[in-house]
Protein backbone atom coordinates (compact mmCIF):
# COMPACT_ATOMS: atom_id res chain seq x y z
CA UNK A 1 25.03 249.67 82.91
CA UNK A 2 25.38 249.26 86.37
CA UNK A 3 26.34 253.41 87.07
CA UNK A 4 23.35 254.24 84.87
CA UNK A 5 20.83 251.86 86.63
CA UNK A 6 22.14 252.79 90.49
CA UNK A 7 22.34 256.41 89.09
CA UNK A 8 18.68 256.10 88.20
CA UNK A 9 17.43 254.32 90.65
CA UNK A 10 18.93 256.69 93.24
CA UNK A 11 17.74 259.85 91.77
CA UNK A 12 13.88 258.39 92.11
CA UNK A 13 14.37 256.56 95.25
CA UNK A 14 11.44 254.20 96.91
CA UNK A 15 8.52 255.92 95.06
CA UNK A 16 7.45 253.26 92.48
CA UNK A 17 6.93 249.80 93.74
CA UNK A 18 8.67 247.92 91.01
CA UNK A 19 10.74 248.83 88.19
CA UNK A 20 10.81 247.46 84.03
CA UNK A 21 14.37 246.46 84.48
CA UNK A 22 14.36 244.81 80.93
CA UNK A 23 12.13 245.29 77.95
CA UNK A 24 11.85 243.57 74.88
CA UNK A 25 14.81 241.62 75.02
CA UNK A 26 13.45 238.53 73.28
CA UNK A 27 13.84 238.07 69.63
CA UNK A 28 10.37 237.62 67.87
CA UNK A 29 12.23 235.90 65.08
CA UNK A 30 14.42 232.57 65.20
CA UNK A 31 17.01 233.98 67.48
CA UNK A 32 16.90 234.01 71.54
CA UNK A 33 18.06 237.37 72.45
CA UNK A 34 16.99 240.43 70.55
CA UNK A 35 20.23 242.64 68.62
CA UNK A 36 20.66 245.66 70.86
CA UNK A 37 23.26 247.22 72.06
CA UNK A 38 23.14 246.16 75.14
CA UNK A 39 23.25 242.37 74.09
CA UNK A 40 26.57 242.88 73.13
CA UNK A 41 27.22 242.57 76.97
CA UNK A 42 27.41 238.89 78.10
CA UNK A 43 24.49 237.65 80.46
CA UNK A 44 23.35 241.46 80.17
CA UNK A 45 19.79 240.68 81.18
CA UNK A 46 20.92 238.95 84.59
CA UNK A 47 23.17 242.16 85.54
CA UNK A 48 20.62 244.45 84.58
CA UNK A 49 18.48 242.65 87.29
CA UNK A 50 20.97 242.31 90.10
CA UNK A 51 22.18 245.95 89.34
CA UNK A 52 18.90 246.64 90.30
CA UNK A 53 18.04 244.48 93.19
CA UNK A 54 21.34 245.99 94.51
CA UNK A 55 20.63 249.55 93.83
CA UNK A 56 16.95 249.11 95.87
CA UNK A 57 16.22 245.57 96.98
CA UNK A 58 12.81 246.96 97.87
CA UNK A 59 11.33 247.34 94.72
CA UNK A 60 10.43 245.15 92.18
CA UNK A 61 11.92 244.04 89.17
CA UNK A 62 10.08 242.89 86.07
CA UNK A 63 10.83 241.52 82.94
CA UNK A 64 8.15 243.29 80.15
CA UNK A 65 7.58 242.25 76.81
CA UNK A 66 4.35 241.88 74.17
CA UNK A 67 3.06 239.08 71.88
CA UNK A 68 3.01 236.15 74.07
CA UNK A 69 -0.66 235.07 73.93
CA UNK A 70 -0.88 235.01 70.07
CA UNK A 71 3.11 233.40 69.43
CA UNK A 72 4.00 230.27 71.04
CA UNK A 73 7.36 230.16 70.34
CA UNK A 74 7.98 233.68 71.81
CA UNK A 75 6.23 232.58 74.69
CA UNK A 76 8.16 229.75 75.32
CA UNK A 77 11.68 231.84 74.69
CA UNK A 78 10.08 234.10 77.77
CA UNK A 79 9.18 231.25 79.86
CA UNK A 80 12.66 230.15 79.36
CA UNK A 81 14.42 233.36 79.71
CA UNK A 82 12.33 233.92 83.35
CA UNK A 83 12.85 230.74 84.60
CA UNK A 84 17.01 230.43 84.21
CA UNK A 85 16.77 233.96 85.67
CA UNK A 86 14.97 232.74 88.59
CA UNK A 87 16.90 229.48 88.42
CA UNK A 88 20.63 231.68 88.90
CA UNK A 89 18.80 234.15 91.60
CA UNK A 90 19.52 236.99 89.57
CA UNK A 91 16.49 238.87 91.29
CA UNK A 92 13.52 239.36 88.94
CA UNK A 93 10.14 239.23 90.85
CA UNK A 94 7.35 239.72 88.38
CA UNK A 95 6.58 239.42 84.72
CA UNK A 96 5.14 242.24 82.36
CA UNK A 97 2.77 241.42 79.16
């Protein structure tokens, strides 16, 4: 993960202004994390992000994902997931709907 997000991020360089580190990675059933294969990494979503921040500090580094304003409970697993990334400085600075 980290070689293909520094790879990537190199190979653009300081063009865009932030980056979709993480899509989708919230489960829009009764689970937290969404099954991917990256979930099978531990506290993937927090490397992703510091991967990144280390790769370009510069730009910024969103979380994106859908269905919020009509599903509460998927909300609420964003609002967590956002805030204990903030919470362990892993290095997001925005939010995508």
């Amino acid at each position: 993960m980290h070689t293909y997000i520094a790879s990537t991020v190199k190979a653009i360089g300081d063009y865009p202004i932030a980056w979709d580190v993480v899509n989708e990675a919230i489960d829009d059933g009764s689970g937290y994390i969404r099954e991917s294969p990256w979930s099978k990494v531990p506290d993937f979503v927090c490397k992703a992000f510091k991967a990144a921040r280390s790769a370009n500090p510069y730009v910024g580094r969103f979380y994106n994902d859908y269905g919020f304003t009509y599903d509460a409970k998927k909300s609420a697993k964003i609002l967590k997931l956002v805030k204990d990334l903030q919470d362990r400085d892993c290095g997001i600075t925005g939010v995508g709907f």
